[in-house]
Structures are given as C-alpha cells and as structure tokens.
N, C-alpha and C. Protein backbone atom coordinates (compact mmCIF):
# COMPACT_ATOMS: atom_id res chain seq x y z
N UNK A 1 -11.36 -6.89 35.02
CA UNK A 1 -10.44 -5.88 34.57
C UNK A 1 -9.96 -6.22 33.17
N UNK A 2 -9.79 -5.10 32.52
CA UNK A 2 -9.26 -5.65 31.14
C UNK A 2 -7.42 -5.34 31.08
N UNK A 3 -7.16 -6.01 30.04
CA UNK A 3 -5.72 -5.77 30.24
C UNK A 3 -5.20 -4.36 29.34
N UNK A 4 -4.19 -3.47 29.70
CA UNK A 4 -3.80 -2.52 29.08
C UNK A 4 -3.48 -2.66 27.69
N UNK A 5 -3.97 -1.37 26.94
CA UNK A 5 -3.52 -1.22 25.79
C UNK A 5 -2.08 -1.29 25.10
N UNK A 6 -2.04 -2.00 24.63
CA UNK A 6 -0.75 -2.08 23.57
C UNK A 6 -0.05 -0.98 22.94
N UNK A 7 1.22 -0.56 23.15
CA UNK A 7 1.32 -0.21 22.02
C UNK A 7 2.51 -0.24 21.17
N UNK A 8 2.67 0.24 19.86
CA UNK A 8 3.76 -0.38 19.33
C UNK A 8 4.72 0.86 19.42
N UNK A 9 5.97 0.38 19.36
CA UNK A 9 6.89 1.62 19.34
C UNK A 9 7.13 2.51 17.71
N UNK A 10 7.86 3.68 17.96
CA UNK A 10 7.55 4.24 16.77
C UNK A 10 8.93 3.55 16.39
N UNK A 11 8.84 3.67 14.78
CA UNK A 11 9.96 2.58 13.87
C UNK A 11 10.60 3.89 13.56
N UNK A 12 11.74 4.04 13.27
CA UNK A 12 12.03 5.14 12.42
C UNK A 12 12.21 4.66 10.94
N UNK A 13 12.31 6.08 9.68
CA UNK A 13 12.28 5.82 8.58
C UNK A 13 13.50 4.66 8.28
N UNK A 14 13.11 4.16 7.53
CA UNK A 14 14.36 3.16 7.14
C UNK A 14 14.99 3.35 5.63
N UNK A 15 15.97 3.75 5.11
CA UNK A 15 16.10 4.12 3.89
C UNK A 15 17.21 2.75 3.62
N UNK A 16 17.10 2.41 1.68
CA UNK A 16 18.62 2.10 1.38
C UNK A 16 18.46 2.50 -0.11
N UNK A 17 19.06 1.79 -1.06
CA UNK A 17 19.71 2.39 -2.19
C UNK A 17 18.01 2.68 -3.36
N UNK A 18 17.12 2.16 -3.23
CA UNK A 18 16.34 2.17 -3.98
C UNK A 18 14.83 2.15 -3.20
N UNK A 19 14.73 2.01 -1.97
CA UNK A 19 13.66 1.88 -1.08
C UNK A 19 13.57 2.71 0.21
N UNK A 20 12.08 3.30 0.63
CA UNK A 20 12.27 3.75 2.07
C UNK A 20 10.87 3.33 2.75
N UNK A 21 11.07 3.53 3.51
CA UNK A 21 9.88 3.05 4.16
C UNK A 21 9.45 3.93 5.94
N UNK A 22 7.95 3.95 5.58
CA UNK A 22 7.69 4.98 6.45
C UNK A 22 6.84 4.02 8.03
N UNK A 23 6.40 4.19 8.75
CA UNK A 23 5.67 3.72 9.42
C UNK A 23 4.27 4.49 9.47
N UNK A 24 3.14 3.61 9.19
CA UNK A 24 2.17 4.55 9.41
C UNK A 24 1.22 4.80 10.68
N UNK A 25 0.42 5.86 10.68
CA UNK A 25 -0.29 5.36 12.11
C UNK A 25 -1.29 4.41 12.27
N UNK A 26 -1.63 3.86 13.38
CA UNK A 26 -2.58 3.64 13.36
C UNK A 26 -3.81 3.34 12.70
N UNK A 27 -5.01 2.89 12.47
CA UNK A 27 -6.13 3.16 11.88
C UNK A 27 -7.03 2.46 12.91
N UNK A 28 -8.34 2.78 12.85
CA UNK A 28 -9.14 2.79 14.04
C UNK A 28 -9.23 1.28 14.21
N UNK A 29 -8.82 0.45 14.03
CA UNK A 29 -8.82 -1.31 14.67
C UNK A 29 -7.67 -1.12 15.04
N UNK A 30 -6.37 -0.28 14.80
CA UNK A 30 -5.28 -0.15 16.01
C UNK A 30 -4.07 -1.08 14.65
N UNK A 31 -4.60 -1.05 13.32
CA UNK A 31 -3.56 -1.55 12.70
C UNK A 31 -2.44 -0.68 12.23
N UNK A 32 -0.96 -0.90 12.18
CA UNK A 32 0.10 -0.03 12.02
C UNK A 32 0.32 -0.99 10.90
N UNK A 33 0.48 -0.02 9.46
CA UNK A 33 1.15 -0.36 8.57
C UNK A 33 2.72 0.42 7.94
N UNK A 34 2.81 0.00 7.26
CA UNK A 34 4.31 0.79 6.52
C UNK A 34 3.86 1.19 5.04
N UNK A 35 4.37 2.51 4.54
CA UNK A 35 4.61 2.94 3.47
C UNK A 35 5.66 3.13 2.61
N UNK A 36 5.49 2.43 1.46
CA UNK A 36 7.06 2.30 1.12
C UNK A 36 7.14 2.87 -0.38
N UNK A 37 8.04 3.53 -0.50
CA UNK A 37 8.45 4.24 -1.85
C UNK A 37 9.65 3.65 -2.68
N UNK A 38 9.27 3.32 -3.68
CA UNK A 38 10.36 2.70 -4.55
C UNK A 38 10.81 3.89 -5.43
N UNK A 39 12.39 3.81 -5.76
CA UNK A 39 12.29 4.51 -6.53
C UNK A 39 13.31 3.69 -8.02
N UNK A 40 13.08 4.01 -9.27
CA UNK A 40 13.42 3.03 -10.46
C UNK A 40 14.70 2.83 -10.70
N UNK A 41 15.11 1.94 -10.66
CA UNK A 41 16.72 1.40 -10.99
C UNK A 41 16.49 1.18 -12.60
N UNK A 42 15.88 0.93 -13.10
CA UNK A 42 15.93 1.02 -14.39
C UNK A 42 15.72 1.74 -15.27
N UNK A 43 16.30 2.05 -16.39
CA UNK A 43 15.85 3.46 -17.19
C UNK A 43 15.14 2.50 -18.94
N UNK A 44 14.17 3.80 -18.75
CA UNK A 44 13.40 3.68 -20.28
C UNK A 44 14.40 4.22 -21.27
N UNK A 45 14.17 3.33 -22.48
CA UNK A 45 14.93 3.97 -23.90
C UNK A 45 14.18 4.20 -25.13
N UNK A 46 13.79 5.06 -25.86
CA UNK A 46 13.21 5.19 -26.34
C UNK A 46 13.50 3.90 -27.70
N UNK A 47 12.11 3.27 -28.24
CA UNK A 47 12.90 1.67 -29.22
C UNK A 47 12.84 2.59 -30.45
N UNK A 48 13.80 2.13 -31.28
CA UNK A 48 14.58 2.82 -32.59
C UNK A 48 14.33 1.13 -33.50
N UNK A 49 13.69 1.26 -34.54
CA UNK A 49 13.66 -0.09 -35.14
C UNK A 49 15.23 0.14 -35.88
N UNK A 50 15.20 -1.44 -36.16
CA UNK A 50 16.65 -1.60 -36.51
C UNK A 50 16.78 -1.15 -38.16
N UNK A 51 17.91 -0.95 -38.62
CA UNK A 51 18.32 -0.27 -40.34
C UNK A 51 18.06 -1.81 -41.05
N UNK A 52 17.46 -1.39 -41.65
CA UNK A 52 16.88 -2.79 -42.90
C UNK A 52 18.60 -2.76 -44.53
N UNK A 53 18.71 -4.10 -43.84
CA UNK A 53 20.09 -4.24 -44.98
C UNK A 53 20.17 -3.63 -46.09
C-alpha cells in the first residue's frame, strides 16, 4: 500500500508595508511556491550637476 497524498494547506495572502506575497499552486512534482511583489520605498531623482563657482 502506498501512503496518502499530502497536502499542504492553503496560506492566505500575507501583506505588510512594502511586500505581499501570494501562494502558488502546485506544479506537476507537487512543488508549492510563493509569489512575492515588492513594491519601491525609494524614489528616483532626477541628477542636476552641481553650479560651477
């Protein structure tokens, strides 16, 4: 007899101030990964060279 299939429970989304993360399904070897979205805490500035004395 073989032993029953596994399975994993579903995660729910997980959010915080700059990150979320998804659970993904499956893929056919039965691996569950996560997807995760960053989003930028830092801002671009456009560079301005400096005034020559």
């Amino acid at each position: 007899m073989s032993a029953p299939k596994k399975e994993r429970p579903v995660v729910p989304e997980g959010q915080s101030r700059f990150l979320k993360t998804r659970q993904m399904k499956p893929n056919e070897k039965g691996y569950i990964g996560y997807e995760t979205d960053w989003e930028s805490f830092q801002k671009e500035v456009k560079y301005e060279t400096p005034k020559k004395p």
